[in-house]
N, C-alpha and C. Protein backbone atom coordinates (compact mmCIF):
# COMPACT_ATOMS: atom_id res chain seq x y z
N UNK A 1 49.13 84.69 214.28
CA UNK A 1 50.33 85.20 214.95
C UNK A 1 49.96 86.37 215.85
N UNK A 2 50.68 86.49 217.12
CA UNK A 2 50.23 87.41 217.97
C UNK A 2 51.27 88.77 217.33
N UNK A 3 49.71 89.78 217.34
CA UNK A 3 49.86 91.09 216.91
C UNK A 3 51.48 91.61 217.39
N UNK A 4 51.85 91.44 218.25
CA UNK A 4 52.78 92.58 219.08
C UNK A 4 54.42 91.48 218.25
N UNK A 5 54.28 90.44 217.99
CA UNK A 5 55.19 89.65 217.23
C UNK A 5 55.20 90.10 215.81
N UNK A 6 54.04 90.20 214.98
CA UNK A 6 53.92 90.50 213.95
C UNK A 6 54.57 91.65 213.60
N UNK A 7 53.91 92.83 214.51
CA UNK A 7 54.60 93.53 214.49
C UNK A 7 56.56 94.18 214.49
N UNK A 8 56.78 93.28 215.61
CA UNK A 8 58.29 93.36 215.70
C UNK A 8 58.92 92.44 214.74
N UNK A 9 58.07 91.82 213.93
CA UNK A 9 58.95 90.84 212.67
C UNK A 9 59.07 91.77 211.60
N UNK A 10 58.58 92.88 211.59
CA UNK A 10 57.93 93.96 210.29
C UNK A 10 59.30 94.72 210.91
N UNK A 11 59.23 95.27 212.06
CA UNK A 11 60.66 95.97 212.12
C UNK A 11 61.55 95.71 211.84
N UNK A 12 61.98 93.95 212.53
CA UNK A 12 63.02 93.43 211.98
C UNK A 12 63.64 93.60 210.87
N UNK A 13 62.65 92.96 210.29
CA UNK A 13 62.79 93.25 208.46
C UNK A 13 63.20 94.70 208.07
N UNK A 14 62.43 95.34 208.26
CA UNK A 14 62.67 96.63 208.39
C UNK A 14 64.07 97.43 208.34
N UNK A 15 64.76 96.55 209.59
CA UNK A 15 65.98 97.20 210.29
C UNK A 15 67.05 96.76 209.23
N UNK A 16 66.49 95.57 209.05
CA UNK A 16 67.51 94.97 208.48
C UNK A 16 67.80 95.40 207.44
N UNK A 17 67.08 96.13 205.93
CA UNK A 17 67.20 96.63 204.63
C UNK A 17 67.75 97.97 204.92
N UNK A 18 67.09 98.61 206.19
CA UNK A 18 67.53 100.34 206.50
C UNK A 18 68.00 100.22 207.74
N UNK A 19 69.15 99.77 208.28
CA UNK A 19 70.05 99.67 209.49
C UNK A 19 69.93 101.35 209.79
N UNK A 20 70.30 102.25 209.03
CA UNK A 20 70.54 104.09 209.32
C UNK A 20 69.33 104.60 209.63
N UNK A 21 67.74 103.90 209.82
CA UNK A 21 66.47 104.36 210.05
C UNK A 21 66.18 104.19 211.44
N UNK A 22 65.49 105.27 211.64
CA UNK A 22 64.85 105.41 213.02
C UNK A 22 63.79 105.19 213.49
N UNK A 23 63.30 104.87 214.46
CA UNK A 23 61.82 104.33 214.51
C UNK A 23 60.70 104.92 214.31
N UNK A 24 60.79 106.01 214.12
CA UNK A 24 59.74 107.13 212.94
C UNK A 24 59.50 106.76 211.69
N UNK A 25 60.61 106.83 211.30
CA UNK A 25 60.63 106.24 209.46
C UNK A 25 60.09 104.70 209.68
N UNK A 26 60.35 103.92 210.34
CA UNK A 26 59.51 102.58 209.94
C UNK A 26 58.16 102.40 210.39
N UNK A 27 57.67 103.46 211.09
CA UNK A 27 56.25 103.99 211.82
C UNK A 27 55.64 104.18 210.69
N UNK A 28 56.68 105.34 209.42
CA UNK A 28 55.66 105.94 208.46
C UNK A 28 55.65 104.65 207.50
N UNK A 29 57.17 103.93 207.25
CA UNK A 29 57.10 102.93 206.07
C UNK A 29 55.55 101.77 206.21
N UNK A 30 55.70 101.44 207.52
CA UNK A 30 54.71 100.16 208.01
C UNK A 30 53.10 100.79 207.44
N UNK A 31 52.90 102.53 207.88
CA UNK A 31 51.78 102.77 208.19
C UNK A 31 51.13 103.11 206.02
N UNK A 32 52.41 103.18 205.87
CA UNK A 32 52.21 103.09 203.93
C UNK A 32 51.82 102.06 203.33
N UNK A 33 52.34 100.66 203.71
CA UNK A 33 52.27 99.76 203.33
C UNK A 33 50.83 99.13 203.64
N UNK A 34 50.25 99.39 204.72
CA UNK A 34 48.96 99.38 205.17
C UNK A 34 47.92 99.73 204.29
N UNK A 35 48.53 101.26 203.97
CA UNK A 35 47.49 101.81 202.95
C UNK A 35 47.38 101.19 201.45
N UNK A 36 48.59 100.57 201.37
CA UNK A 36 49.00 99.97 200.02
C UNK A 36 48.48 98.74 199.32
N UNK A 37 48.18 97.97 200.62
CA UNK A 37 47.11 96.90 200.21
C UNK A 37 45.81 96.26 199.90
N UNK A 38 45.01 98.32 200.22
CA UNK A 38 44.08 98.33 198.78
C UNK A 38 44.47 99.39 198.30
N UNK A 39 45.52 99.28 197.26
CA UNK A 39 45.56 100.91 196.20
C UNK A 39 44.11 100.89 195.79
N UNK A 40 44.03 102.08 195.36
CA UNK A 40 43.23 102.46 194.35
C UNK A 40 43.85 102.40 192.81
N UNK A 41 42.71 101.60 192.28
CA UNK A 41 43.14 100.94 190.56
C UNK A 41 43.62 102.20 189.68
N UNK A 42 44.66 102.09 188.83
CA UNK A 42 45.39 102.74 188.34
C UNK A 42 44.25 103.20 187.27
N UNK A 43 44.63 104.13 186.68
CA UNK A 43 43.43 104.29 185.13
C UNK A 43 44.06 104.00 184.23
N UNK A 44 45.24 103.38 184.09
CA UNK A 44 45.53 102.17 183.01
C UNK A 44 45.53 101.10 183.54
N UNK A 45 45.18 100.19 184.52
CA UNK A 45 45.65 99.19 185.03
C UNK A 45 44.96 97.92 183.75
N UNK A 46 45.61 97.13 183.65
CA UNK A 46 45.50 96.34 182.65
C UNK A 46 45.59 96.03 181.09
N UNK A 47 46.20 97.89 181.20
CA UNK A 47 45.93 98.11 179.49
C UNK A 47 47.71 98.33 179.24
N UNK A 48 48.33 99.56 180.12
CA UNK A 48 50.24 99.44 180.00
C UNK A 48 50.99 99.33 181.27
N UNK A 49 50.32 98.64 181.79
CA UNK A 49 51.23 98.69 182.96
C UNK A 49 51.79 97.37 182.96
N UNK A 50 53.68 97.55 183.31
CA UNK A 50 54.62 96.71 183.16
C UNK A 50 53.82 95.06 184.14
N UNK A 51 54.56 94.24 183.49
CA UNK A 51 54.34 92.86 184.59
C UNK A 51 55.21 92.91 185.99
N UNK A 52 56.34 93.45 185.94
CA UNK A 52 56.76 93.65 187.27
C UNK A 52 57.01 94.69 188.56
N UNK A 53 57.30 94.47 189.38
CA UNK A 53 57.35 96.22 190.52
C UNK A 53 58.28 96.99 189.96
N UNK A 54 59.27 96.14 189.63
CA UNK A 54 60.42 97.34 189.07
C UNK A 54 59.59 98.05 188.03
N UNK A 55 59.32 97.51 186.80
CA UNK A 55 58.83 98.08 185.86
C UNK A 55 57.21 98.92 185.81
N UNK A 56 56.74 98.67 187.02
CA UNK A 56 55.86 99.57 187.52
C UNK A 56 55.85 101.25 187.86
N UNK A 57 57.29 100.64 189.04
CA UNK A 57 57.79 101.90 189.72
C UNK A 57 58.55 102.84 188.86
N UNK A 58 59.51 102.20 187.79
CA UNK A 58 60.03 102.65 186.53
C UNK A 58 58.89 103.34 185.65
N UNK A 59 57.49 103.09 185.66
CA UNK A 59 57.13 104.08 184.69
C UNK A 59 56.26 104.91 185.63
N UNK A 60 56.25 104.94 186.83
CA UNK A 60 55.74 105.81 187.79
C UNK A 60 56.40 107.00 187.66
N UNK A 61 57.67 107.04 187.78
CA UNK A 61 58.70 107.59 188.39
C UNK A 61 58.87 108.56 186.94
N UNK A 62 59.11 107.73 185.87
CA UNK A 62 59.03 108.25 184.16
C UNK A 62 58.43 109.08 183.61
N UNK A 63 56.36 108.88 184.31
CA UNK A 63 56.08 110.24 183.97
C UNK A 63 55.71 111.19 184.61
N UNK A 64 55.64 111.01 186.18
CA UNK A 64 56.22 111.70 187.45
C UNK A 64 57.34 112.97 186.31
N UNK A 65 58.31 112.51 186.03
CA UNK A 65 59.52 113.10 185.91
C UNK A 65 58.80 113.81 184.46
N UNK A 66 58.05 113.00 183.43
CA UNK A 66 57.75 113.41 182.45
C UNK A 66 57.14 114.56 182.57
N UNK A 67 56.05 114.44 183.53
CA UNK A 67 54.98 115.76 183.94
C UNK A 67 55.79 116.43 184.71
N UNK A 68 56.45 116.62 185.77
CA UNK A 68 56.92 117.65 186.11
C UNK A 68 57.82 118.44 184.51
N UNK A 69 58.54 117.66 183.94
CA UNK A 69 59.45 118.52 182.63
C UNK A 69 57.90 119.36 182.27
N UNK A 70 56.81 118.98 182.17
CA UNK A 70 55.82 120.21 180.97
C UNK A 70 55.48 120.99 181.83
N UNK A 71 55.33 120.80 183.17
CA UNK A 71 55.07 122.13 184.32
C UNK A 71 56.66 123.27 184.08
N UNK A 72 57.45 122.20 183.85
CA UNK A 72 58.56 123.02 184.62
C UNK A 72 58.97 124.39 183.29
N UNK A 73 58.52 124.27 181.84
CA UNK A 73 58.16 124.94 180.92
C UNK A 73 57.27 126.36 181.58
N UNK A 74 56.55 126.23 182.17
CA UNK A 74 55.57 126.94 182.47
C UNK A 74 56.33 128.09 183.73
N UNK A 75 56.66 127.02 184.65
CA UNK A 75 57.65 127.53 186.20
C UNK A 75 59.02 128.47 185.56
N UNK A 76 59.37 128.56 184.27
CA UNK A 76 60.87 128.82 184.38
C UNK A 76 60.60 130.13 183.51
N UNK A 77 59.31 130.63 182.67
CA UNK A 77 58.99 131.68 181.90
C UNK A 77 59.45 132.84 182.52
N UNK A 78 59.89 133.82 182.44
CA UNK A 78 60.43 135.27 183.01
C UNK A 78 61.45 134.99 183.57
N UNK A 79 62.02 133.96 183.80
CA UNK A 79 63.26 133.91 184.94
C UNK A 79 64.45 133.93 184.38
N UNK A 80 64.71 133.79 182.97
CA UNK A 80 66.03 134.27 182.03
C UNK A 80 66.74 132.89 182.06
N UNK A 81 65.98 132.10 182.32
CA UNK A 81 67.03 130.74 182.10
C UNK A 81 65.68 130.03 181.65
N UNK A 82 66.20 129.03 180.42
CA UNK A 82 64.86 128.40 179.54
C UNK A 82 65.06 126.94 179.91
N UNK A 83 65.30 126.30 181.13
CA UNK A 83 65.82 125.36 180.72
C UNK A 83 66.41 124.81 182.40
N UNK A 84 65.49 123.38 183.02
CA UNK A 84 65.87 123.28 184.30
C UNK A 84 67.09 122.76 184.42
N UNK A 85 67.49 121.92 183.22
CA UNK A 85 69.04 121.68 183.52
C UNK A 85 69.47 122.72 183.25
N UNK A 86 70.11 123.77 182.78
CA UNK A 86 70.62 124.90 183.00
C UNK A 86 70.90 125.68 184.56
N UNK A 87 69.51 125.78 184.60
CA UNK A 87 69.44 126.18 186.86
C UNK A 87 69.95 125.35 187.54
N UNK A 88 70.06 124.11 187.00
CA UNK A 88 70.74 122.82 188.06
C UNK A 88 72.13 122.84 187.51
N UNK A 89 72.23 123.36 186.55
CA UNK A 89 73.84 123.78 186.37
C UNK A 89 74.47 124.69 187.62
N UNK A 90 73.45 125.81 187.01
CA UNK A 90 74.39 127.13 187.72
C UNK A 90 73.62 127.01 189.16
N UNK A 91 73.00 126.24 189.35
CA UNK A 91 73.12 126.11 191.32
C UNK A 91 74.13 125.27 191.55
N UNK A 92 75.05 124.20 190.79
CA UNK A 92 75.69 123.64 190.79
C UNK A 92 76.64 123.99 191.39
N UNK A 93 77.12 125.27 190.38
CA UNK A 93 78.60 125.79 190.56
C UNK A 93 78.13 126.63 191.56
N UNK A 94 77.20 127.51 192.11
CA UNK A 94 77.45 128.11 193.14
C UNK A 94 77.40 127.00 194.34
N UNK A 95 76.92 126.27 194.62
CA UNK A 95 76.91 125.67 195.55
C UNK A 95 78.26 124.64 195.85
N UNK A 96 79.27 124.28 194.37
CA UNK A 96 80.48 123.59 195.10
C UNK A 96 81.46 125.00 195.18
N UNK A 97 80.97 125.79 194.63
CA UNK A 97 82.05 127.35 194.50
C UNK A 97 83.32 127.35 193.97
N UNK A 98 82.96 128.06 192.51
CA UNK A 98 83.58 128.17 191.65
C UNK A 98 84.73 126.36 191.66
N UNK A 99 83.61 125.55 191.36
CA UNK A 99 84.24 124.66 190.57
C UNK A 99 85.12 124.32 189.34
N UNK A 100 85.18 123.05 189.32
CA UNK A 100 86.30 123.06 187.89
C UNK A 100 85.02 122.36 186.77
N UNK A 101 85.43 122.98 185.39
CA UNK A 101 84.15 122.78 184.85
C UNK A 101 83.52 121.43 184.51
N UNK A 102 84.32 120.31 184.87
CA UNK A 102 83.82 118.93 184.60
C UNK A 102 83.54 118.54 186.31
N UNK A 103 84.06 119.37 187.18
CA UNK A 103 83.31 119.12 188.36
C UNK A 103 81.20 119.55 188.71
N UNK A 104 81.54 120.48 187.61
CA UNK A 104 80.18 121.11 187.90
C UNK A 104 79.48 120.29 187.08
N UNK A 105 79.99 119.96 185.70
CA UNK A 105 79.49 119.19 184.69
C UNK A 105 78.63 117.44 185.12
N UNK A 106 79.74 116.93 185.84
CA UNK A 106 79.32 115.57 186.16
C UNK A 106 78.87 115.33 187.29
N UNK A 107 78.90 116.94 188.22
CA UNK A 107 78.03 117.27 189.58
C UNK A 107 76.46 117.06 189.39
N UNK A 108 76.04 117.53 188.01
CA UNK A 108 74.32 117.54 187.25
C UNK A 108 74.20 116.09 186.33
N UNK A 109 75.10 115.71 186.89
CA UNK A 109 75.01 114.21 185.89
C UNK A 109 74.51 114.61 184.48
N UNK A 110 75.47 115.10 183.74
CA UNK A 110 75.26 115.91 182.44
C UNK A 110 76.49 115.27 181.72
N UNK A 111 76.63 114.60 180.82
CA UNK A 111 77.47 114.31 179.42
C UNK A 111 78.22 115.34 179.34
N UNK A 112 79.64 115.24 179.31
CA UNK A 112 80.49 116.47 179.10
C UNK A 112 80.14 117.86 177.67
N UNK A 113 79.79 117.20 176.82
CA UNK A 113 79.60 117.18 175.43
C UNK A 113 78.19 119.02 175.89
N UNK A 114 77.10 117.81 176.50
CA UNK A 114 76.29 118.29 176.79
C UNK A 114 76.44 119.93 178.10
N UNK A 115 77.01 119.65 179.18
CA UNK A 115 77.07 120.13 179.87
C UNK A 115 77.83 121.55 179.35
N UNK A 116 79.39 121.38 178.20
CA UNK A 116 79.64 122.13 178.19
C UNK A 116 78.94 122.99 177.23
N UNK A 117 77.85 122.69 176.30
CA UNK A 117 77.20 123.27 175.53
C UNK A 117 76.62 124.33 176.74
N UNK A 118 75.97 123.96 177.53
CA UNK A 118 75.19 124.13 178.67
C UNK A 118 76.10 125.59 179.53
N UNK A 119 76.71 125.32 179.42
CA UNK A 119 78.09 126.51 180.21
C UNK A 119 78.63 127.43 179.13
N UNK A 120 78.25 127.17 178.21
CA UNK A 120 78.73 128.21 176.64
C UNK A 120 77.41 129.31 177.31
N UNK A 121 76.36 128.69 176.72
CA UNK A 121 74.98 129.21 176.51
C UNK A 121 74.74 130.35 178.03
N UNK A 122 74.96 129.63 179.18
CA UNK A 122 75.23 130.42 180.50
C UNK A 122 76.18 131.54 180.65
N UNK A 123 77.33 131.26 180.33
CA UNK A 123 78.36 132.66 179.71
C UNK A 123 77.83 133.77 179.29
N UNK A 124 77.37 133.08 177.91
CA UNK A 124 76.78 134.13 176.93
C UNK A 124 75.86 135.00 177.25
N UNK A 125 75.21 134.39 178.45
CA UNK A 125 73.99 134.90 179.06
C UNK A 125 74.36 135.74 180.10
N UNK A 126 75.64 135.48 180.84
CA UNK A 126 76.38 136.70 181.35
C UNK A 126 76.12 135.99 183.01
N UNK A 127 75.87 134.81 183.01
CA UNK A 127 75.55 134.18 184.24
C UNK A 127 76.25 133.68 185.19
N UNK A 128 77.98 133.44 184.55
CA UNK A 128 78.86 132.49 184.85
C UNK A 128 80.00 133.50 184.02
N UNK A 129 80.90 133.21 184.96
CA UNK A 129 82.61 133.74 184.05
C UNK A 129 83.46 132.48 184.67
N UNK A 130 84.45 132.46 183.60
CA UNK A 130 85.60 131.26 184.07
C UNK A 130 87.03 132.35 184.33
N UNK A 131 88.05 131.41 184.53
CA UNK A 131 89.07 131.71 185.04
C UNK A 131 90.15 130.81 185.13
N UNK A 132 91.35 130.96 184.95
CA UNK A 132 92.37 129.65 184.61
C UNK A 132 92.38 129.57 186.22
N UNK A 133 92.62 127.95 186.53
CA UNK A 133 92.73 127.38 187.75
C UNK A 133 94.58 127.28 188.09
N UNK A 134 94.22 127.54 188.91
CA UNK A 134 95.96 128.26 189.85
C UNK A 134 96.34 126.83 189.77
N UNK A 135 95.61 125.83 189.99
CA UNK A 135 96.28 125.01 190.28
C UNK A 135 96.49 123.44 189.13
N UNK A 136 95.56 124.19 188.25
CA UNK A 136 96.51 123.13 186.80
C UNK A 136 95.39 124.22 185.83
N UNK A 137 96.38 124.53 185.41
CA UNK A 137 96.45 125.56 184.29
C UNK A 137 95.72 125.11 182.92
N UNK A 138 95.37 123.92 182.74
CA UNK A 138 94.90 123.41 181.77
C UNK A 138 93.30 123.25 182.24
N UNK A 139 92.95 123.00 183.21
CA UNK A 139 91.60 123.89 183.50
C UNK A 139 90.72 125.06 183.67
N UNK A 140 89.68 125.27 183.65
CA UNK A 140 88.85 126.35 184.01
C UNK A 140 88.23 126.29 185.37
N UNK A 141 87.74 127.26 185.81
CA UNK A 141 86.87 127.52 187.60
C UNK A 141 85.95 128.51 186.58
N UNK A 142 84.88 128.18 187.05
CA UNK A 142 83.88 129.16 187.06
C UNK A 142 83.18 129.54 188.22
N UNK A 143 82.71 130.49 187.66
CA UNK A 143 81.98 131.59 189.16
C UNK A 143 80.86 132.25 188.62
N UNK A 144 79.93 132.21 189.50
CA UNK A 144 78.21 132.70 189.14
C UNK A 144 78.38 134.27 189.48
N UNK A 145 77.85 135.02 187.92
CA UNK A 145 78.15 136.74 188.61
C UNK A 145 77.00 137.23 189.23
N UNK A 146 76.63 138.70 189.26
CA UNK A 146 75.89 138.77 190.32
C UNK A 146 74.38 138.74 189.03
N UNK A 147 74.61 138.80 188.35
CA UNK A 147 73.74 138.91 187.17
C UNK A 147 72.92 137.22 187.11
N UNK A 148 73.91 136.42 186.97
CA UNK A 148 73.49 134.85 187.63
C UNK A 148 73.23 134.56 189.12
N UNK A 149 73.01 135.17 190.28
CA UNK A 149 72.99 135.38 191.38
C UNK A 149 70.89 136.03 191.14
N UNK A 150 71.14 136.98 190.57
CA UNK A 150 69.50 137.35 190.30
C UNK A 150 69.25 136.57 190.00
N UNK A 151 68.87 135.76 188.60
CA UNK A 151 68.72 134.66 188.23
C UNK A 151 68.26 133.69 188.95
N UNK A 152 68.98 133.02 189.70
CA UNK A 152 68.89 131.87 190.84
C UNK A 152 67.88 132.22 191.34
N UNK A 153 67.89 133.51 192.06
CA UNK A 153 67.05 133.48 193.24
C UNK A 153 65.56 133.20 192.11
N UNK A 154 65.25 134.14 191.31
CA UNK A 154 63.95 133.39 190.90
C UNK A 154 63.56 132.29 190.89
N UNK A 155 64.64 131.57 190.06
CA UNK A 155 64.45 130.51 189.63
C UNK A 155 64.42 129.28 191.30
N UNK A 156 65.09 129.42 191.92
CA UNK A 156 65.01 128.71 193.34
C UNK A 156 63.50 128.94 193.71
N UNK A 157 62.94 130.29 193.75
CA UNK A 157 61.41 130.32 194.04
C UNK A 157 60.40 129.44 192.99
N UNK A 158 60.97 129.39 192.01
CA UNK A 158 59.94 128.60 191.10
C UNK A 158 59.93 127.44 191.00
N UNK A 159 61.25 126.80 191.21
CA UNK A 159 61.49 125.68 191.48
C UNK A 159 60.86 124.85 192.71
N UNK A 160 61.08 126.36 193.83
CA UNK A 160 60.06 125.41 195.08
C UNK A 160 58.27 125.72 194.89
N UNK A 161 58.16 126.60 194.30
CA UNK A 161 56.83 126.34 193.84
C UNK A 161 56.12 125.35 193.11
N UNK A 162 57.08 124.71 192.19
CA UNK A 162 56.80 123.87 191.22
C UNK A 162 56.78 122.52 192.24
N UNK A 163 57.39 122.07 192.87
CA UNK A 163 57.84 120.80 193.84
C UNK A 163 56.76 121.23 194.58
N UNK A 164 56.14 122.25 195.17
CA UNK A 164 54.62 122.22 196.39
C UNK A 164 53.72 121.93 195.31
N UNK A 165 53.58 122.26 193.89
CA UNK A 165 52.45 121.98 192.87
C UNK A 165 52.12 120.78 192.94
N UNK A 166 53.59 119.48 192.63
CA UNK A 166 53.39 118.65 192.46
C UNK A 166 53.09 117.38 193.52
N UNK A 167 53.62 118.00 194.61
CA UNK A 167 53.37 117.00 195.78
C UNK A 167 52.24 117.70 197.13
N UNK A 168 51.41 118.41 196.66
CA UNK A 168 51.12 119.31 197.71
C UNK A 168 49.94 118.52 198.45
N UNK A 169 49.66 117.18 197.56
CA UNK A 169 48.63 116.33 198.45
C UNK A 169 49.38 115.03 199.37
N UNK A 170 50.17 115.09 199.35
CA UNK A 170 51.40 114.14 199.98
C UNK A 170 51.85 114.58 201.62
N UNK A 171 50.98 114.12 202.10
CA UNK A 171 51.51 114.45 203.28
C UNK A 171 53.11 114.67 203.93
N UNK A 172 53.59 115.35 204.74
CA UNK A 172 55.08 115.33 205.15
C UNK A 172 55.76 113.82 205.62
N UNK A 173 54.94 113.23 205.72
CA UNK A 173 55.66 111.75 206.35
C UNK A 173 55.65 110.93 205.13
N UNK A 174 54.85 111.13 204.58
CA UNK A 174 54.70 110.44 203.51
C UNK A 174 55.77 110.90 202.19
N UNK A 175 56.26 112.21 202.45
CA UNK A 175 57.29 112.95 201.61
C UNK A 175 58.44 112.38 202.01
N UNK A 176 58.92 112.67 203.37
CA UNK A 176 59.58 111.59 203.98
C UNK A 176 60.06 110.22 203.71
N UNK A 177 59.05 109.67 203.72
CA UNK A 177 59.08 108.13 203.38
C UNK A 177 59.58 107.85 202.13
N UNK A 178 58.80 108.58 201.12
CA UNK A 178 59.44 108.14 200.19
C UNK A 178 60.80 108.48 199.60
N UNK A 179 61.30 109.91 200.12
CA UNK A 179 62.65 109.87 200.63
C UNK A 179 63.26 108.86 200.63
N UNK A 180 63.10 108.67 201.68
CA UNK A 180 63.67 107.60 202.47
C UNK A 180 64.06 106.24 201.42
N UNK A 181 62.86 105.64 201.17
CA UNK A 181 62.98 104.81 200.32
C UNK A 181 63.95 104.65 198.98
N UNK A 182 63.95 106.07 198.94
CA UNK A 182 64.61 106.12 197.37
C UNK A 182 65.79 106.52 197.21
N UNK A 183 66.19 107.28 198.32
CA UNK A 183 67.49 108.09 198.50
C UNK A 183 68.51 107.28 197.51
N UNK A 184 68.54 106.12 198.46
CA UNK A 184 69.73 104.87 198.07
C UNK A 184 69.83 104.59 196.76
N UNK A 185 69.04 104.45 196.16
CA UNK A 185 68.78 104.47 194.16
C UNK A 185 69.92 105.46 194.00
N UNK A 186 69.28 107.04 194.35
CA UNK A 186 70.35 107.88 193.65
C UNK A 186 71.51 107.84 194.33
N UNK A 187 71.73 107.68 195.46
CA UNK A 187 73.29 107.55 195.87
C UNK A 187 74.09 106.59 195.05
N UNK A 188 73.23 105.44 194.78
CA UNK A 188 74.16 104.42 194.45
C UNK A 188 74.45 104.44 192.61
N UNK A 189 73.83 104.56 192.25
CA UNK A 189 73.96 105.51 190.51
C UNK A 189 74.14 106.51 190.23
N UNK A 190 74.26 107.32 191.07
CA UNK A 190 74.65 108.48 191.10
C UNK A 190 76.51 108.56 191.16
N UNK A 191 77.01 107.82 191.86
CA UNK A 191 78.71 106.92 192.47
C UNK A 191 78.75 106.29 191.33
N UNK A 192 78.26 105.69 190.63
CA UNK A 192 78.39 104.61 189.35
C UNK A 192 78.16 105.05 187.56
N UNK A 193 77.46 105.88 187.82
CA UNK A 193 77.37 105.76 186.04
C UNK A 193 78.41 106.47 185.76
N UNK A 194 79.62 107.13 185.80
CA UNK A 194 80.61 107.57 184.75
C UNK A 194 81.30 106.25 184.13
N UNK A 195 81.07 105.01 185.64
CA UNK A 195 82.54 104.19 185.44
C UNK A 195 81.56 102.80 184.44
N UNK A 196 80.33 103.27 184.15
CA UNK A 196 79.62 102.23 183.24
C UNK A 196 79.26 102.80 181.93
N UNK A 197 79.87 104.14 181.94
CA UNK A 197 79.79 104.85 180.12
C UNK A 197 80.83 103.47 179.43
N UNK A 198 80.17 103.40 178.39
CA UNK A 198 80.96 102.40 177.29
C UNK A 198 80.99 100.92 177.36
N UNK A 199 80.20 100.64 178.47
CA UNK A 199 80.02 99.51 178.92
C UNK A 199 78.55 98.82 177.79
N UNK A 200 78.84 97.53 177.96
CA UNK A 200 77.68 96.89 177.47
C UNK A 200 76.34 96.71 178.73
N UNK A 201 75.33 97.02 178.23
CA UNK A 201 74.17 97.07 179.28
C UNK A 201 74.33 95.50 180.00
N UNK A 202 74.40 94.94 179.00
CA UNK A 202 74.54 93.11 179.67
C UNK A 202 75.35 93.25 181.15
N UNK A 203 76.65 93.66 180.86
CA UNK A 203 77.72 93.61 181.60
C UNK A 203 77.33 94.35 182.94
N UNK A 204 76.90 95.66 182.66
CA UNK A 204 75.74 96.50 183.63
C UNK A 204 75.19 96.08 184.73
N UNK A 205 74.47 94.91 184.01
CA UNK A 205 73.82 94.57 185.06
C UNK A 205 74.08 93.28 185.12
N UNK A 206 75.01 92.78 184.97
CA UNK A 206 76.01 91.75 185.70
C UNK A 206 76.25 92.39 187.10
N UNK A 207 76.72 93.57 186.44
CA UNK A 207 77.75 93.84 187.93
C UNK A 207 77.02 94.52 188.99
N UNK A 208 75.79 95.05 188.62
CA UNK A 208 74.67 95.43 189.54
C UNK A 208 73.79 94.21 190.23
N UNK A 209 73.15 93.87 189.37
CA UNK A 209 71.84 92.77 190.14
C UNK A 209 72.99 91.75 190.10
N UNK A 210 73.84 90.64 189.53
CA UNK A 210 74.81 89.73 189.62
C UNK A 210 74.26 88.57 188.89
């Protein structure tokens, strides 16, 4: 097949899965995929690694997430908050401002149960105050004091320290890219899991894959 066809069949395709992408992003996606077809062999390859991509990328991603949690032990020492869901709490509420507390709660994709444990412990800590909401009285608003305002800012520095630790051999396009790639995962489960609490997993993914 002539190169300059090949090429524009790769965009096609391309366009077609990410219609909202620009011809940069499929510059970097194409120029990944290139590199991708000789990885370098995993140091488990053959011993736990899943039979399929999903279940590949699923335990990529697993202890990706796993190893960053034992760094993030290390990143959060002196900063008065023990605990990254906690900081992703209270950046929460400052950032929708002075939310309602199941807004901030299911803003961190946090279990009510959980979250409000999470907002006790922050109080106590003098980080957060509530306040009856003017506008249904049977709620709370909370607000980050200036005492949780110190707080943050550390913790925002450690946090971006911790994220250059872990990706600091990843080039920017390549940070990008995979952006890119993944965004849509969390948008789209991110919109969905309250309304699949109580659901049977079967049913789940009925209504997801079909």
């Amino acid at each position: 097949m002539n190169k300059a066809v090949e090429l524009i069949n790769e965009w096609g395709a391309f366009d077609e899965r990410h219609p909202e992408s620009s011809i940069g992003e499929f510059c970097r996606y194409y120029l990944a995929q290139q590199r991708e077809k000789k990885p370098a062999p995993h140091p488990d390859a053959g011993r736990f690694m899943p039979a399929s991509a999903d279940g590949m990328l699923m335990r990529l991603l697993g202890r990706i997430f796993k190893l960053h949690s034992i760094y993030t032990v290390a990143a959060m020492e002196g900063t008065g908050i023990n605990m990254v869901e906690e900081f992703t709490l209270l950046n929460t509420i400052q950032q929708l401002g002075e939310p309602r507390k199941t807004e901030a709660i299911y803003g961190t994709l946090q279990e009510l149960s959980t979250g409000t444990d999470m907002l006790n412990r922050l109080k106590k800590l003098g980080y957060i105050s509530e306040y009856n909401d003017k506008e249904d009285k049977r709620s709370k608003r909370l607000k980050v004091t200036a005492r949780g305002e110190k707080a943050l800012v550390l913790c925002r520095k450690r946090i971006g320290q911790l994220a250059g630790l872990m990706f600091h051999d990843l080039s920017d396009d390549d940070k990008r890219l995979c952006f890119q790639l993944l965004k849509g995962v969390e948008i789209k489960f991110a919109a969905a899991w309250q309304g699949h609490k109580g659901k049977k997993f079967e049913d789940i993914y009925k209504e997801v894959v079909g």
